[in-house]
N, C-alpha and C. Protein backbone atom coordinates (compact mmCIF):
# COMPACT_ATOMS: atom_id res chain seq x y z
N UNK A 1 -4.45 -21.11 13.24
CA UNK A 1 -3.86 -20.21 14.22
C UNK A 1 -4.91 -19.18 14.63
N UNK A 2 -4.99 -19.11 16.08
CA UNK A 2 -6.14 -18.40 16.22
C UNK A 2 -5.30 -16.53 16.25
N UNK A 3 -6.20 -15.82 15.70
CA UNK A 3 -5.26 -14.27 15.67
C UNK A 3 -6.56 -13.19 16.77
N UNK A 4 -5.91 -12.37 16.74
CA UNK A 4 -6.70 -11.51 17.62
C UNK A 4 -6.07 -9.84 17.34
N UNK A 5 -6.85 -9.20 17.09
CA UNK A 5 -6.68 -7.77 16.49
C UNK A 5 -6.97 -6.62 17.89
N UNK A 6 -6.48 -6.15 18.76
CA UNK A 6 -6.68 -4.80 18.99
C UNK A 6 -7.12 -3.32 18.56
N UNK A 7 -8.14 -3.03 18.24
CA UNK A 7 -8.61 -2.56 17.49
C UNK A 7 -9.22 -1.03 17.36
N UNK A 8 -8.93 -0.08 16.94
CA UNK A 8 -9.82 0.91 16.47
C UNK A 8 -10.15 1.62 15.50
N UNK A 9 -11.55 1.23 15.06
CA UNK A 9 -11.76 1.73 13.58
C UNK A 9 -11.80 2.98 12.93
N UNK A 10 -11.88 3.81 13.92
CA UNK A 10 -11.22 5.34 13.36
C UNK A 10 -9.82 5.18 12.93
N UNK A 11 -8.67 4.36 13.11
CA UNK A 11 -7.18 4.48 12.89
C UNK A 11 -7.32 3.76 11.73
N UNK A 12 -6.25 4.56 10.55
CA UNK A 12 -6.32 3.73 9.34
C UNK A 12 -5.26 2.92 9.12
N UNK A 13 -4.32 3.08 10.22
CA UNK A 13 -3.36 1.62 10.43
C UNK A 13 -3.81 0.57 11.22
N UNK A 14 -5.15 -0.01 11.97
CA UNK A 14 -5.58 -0.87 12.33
C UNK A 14 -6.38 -1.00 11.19
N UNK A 15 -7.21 -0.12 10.69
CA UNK A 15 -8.34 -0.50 9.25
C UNK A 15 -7.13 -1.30 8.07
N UNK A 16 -6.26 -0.55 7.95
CA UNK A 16 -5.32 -1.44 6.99
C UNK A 16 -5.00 -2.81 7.45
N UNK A 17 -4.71 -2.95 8.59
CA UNK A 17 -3.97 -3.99 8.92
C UNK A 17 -5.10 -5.17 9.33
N UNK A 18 -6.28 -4.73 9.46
CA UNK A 18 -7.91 -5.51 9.66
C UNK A 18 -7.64 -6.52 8.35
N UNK A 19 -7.83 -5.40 7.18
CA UNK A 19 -7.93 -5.76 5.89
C UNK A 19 -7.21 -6.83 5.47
N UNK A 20 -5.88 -6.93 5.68
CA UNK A 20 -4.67 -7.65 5.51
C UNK A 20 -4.79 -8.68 5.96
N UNK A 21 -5.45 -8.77 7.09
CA UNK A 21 -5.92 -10.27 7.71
C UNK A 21 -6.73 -10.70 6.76
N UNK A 22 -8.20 -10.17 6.65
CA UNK A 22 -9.62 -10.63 5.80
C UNK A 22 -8.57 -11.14 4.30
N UNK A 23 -7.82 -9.89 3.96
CA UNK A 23 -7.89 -10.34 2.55
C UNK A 23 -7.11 -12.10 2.62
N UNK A 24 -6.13 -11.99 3.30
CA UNK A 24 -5.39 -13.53 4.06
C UNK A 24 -6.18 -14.80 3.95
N UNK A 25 -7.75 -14.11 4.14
CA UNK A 25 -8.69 -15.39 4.64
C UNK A 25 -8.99 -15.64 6.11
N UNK A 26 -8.30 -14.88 6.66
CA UNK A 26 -8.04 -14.67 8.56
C UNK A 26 -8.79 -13.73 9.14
N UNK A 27 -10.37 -14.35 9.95
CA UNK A 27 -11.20 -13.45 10.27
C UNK A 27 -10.51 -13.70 12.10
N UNK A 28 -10.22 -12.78 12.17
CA UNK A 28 -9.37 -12.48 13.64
C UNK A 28 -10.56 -11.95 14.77
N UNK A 29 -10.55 -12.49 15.81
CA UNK A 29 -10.63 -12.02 17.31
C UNK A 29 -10.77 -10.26 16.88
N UNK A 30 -12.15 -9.53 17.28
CA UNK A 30 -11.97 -8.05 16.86
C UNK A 30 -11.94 -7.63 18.16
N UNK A 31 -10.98 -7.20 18.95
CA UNK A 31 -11.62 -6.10 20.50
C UNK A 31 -11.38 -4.62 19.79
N UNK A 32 -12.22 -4.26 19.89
CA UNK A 32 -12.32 -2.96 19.77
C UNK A 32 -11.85 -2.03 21.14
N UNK A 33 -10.72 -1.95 21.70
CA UNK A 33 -9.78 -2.07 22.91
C UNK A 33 -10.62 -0.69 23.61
N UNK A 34 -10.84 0.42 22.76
CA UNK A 34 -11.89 1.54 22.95
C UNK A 34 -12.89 1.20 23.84
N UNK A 35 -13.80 0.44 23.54
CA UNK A 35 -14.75 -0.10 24.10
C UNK A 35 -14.99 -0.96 25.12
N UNK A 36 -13.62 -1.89 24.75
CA UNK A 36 -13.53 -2.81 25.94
C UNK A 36 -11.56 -2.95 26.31
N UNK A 37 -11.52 -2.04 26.92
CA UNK A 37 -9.91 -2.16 27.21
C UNK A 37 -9.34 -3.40 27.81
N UNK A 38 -8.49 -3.91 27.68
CA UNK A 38 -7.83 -4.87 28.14
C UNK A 38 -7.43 -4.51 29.81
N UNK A 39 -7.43 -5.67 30.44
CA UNK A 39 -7.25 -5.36 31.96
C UNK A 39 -5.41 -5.30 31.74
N UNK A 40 -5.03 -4.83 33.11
CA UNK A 40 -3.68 -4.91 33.45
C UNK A 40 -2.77 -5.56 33.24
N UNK A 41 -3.16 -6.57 33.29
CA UNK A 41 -2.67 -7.97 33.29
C UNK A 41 -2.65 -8.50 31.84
N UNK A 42 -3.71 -8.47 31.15
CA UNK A 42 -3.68 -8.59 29.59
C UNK A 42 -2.69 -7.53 28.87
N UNK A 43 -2.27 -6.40 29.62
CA UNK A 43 -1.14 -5.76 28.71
C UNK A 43 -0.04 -6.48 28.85
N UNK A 44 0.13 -6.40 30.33
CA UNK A 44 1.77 -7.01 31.10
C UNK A 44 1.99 -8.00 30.01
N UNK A 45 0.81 -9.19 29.61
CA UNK A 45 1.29 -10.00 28.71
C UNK A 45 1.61 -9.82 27.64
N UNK A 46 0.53 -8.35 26.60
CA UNK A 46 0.77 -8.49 25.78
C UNK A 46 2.35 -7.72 25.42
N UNK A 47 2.52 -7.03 26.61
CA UNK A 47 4.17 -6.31 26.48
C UNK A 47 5.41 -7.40 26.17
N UNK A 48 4.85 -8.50 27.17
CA UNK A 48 6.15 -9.37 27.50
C UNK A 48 6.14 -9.91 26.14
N UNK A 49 4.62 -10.56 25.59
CA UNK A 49 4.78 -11.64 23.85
C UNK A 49 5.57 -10.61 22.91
N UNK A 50 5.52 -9.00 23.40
CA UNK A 50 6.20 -8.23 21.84
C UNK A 50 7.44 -7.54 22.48
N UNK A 51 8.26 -8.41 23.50
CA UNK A 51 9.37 -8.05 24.19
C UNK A 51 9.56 -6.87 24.18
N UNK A 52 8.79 -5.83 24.84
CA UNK A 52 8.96 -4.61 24.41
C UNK A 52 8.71 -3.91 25.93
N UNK A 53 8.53 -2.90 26.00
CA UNK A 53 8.19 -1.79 27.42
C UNK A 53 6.62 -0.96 27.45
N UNK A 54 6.16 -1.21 28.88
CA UNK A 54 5.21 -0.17 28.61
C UNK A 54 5.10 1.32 27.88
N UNK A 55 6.44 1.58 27.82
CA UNK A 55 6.37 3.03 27.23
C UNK A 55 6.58 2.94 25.88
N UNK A 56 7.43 1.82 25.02
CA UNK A 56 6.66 1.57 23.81
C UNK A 56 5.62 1.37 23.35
N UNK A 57 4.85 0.94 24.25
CA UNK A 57 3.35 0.70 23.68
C UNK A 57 2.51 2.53 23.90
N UNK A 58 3.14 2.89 24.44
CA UNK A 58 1.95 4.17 24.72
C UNK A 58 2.29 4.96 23.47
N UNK A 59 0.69 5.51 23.26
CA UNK A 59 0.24 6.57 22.22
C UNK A 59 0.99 7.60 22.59
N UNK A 60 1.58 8.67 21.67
CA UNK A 60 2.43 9.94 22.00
C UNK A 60 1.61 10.90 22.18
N UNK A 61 1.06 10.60 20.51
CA UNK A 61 0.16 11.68 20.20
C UNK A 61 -0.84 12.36 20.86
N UNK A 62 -0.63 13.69 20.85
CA UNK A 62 -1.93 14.21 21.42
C UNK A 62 -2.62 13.77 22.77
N UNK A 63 -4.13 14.12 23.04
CA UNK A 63 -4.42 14.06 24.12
C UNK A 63 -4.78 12.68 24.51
N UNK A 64 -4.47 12.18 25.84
CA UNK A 64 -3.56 12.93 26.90
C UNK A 64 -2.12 12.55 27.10
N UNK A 65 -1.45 11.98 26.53
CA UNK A 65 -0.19 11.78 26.69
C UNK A 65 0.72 12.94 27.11
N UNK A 66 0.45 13.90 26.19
CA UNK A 66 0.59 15.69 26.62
C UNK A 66 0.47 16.41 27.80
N UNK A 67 -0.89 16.18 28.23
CA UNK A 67 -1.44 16.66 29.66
C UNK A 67 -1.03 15.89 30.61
N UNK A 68 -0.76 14.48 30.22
CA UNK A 68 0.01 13.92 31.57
C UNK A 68 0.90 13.94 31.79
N UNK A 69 2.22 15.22 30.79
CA UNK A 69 3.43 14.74 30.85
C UNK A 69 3.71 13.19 30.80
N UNK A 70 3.57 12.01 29.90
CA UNK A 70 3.82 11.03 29.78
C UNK A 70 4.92 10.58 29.42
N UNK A 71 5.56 11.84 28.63
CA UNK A 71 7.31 11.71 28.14
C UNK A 71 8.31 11.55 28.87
N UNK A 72 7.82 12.22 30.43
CA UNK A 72 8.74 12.22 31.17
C UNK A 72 9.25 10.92 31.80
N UNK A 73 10.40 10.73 31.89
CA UNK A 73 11.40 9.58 32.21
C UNK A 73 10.76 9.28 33.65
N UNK A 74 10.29 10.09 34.71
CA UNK A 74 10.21 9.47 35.88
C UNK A 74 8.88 8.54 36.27
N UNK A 75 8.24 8.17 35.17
CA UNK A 75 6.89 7.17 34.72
C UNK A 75 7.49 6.24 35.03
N UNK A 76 7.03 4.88 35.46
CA UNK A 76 7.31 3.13 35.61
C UNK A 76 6.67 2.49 34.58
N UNK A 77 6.93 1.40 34.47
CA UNK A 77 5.90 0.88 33.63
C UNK A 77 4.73 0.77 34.12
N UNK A 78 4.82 0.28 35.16
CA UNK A 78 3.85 -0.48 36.15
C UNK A 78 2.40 1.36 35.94
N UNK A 79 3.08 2.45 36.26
CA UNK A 79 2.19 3.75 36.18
C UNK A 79 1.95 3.84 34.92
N UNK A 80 2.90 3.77 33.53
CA UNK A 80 2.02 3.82 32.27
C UNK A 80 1.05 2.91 31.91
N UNK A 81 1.29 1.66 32.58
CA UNK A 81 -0.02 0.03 32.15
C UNK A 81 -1.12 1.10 32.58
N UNK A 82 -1.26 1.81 34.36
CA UNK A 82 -2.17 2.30 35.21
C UNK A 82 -2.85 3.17 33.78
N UNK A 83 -1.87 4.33 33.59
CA UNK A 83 -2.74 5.29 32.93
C UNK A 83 -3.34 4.92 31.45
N UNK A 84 -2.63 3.73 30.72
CA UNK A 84 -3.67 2.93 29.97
C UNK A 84 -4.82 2.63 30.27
N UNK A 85 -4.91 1.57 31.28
CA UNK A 85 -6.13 1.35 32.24
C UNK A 85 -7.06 2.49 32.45
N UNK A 86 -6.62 3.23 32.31
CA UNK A 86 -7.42 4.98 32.89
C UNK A 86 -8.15 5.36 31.75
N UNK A 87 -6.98 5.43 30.44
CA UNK A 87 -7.50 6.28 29.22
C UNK A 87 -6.67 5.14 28.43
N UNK A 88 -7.68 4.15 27.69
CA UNK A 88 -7.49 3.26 26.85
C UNK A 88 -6.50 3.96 25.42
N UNK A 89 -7.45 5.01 25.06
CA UNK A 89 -6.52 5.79 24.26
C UNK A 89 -5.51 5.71 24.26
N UNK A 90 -4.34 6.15 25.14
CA UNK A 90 -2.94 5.86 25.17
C UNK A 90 -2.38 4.79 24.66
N UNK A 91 -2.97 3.40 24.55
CA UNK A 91 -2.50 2.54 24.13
C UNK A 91 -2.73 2.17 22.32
N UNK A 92 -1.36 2.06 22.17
CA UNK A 92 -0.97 2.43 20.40
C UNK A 92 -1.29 0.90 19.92
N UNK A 93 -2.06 1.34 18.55
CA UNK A 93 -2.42 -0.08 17.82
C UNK A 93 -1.66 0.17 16.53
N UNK A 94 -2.59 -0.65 16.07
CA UNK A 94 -2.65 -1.83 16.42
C UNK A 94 -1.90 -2.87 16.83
N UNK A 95 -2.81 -3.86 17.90
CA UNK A 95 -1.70 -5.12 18.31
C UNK A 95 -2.54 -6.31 17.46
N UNK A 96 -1.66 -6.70 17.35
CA UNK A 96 -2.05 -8.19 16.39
C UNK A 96 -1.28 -9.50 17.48
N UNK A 97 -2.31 -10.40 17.80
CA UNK A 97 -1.57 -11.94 18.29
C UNK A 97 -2.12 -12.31 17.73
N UNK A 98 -0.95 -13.55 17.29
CA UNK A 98 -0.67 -14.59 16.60
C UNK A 98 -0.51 -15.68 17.32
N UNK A 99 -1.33 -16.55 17.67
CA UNK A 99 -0.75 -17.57 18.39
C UNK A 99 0.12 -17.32 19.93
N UNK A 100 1.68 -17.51 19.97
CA UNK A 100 1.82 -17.52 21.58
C UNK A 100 3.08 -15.65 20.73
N UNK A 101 2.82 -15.03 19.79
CA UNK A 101 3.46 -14.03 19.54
C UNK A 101 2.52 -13.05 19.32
N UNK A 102 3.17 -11.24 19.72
CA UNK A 102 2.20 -10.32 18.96
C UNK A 102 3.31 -9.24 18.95
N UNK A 103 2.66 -8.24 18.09
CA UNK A 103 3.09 -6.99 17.30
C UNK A 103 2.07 -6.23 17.15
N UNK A 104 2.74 -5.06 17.55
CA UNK A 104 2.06 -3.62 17.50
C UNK A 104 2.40 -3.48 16.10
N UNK A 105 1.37 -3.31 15.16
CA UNK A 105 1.55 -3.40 13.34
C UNK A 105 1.53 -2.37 12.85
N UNK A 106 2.31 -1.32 13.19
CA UNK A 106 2.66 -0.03 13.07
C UNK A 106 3.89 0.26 12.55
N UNK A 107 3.85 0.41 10.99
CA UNK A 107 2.93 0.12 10.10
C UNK A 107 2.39 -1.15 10.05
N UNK A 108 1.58 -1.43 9.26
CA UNK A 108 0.78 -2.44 8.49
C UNK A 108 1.29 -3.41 8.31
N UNK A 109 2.71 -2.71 7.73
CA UNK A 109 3.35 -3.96 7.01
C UNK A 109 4.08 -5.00 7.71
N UNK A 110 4.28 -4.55 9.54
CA UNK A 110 4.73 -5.25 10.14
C UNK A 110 3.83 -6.72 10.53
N UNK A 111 2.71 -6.70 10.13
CA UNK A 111 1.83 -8.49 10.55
C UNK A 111 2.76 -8.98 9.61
N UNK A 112 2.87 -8.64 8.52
CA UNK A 112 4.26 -9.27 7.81
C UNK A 112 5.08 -10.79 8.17
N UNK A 113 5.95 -9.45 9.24
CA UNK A 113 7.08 -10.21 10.60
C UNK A 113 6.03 -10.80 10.84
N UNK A 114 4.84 -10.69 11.89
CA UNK A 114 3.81 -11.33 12.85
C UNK A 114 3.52 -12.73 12.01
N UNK A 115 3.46 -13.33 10.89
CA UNK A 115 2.78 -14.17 10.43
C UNK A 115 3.39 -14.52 9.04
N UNK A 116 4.87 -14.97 9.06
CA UNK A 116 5.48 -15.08 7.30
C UNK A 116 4.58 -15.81 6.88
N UNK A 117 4.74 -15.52 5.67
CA UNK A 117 4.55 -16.14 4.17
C UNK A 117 2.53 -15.94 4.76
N UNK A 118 2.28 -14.92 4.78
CA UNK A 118 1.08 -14.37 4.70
C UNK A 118 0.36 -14.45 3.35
N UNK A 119 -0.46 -15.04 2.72
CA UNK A 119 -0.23 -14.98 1.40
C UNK A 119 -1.79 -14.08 1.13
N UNK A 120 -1.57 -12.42 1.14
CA UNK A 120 -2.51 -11.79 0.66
C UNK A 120 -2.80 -11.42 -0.64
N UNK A 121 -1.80 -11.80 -1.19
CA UNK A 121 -2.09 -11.11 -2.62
C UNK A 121 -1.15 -9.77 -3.13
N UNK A 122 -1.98 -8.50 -3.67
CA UNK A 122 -1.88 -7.46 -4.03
C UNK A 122 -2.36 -6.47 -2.92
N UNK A 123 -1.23 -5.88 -2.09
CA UNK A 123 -2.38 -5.30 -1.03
C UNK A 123 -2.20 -4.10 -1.00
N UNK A 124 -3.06 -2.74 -1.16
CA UNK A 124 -2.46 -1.44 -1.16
C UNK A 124 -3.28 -0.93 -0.18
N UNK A 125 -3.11 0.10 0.76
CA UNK A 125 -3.13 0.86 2.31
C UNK A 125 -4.82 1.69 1.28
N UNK A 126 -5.26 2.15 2.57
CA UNK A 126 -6.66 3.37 1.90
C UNK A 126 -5.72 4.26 1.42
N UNK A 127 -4.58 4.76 1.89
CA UNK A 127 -3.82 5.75 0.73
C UNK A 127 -3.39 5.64 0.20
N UNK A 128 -3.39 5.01 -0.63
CA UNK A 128 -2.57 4.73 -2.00
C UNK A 128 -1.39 4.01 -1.72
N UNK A 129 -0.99 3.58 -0.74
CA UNK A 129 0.79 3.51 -1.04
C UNK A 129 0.54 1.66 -1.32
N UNK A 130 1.43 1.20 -1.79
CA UNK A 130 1.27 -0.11 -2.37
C UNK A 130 2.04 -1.18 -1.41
N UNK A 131 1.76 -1.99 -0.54
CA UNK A 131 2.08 -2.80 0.10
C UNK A 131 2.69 -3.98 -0.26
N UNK A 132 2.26 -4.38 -1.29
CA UNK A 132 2.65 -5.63 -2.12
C UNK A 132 2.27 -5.90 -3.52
N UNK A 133 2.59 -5.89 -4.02
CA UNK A 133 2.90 -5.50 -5.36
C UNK A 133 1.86 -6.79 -6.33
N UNK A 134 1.98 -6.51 -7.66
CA UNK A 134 1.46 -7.57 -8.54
C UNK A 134 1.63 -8.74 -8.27
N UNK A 135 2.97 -9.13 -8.45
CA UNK A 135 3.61 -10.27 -8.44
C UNK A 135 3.83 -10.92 -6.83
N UNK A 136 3.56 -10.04 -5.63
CA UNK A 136 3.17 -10.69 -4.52
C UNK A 136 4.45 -10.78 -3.76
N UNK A 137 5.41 -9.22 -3.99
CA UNK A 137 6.80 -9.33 -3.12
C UNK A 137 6.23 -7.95 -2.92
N UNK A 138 6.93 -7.75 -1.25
CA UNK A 138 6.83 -6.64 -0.60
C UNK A 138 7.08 -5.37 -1.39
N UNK A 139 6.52 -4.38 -2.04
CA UNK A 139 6.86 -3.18 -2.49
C UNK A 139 7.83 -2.54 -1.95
N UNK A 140 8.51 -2.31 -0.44
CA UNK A 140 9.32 -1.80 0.06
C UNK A 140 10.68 -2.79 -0.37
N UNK A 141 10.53 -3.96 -1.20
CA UNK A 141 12.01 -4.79 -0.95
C UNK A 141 12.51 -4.89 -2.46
N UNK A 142 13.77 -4.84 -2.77
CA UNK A 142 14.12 -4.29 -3.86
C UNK A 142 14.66 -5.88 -4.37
């Protein structure tokens, strides 16, 4: 299965979720989306594969989502893809595709969903929190 990572290595939920692939054995497609943003058209798709809305995909945080008023309801999609296009930033990672599916892996633990029976092992985040345990069942599942 070919995978493909959206990527930025300052974020330690794309660095986690990098990892999660490698440790998998799954050296994934890296765009570093920063550097090389995806055109218009590569979002539209990647919105439609994670049935979701342009305004789910946009970054909240901080600048510029703020300065553009981006919260406000009277945005389209079609104008948030634009101001992606503008300031790559806005657009929230990581995205992970999988084949003809993808997910924004926010958290980590969502490539999870993206790719069952993932078989990484023991996997714990750069902060400590434990992802999967000894025995190789989700830490969050009781």
């Amino acid at each position: 299965m070919d995978v493909t990572i959206y990527h930025n290595p300052k974020c330690g939920t794309s660095r986690n979720t990098l990892a999660m692939l490698r440790k998998a054995g799954i050296e994934p497609k890296v765009i570093e989306y920063l550097k090389t943003p995806p055109t218009s058209e590569r979002i539209v798709e990647l919105i439609a594969m994670m049935g979701t809305s342009a305004r789910d995909l946009i970054r909240r945080k901080g600048a510029p989502f703020d300065e553009l008023d981006l919260g406000d309801p009277k945005w389209t999609d079609d104008q948030l893809i634009e101001f992606m296009i503008e300031h790559p930033i806005l657009i929230n990672r990581p995205i992970v595709v999988a084949g003809d599916n993808a997910k924004l892996c926010r958290p980590c633990e969502v490539l999870l969903e993206l790719i069952p029976g993932l078989g990484i092992g023991q996997f714990t985040k750069e902060d400590g929190e434990q992802v999967i345990g000894e025995k190789g069942a989700r830490a969050d599942s009781k």
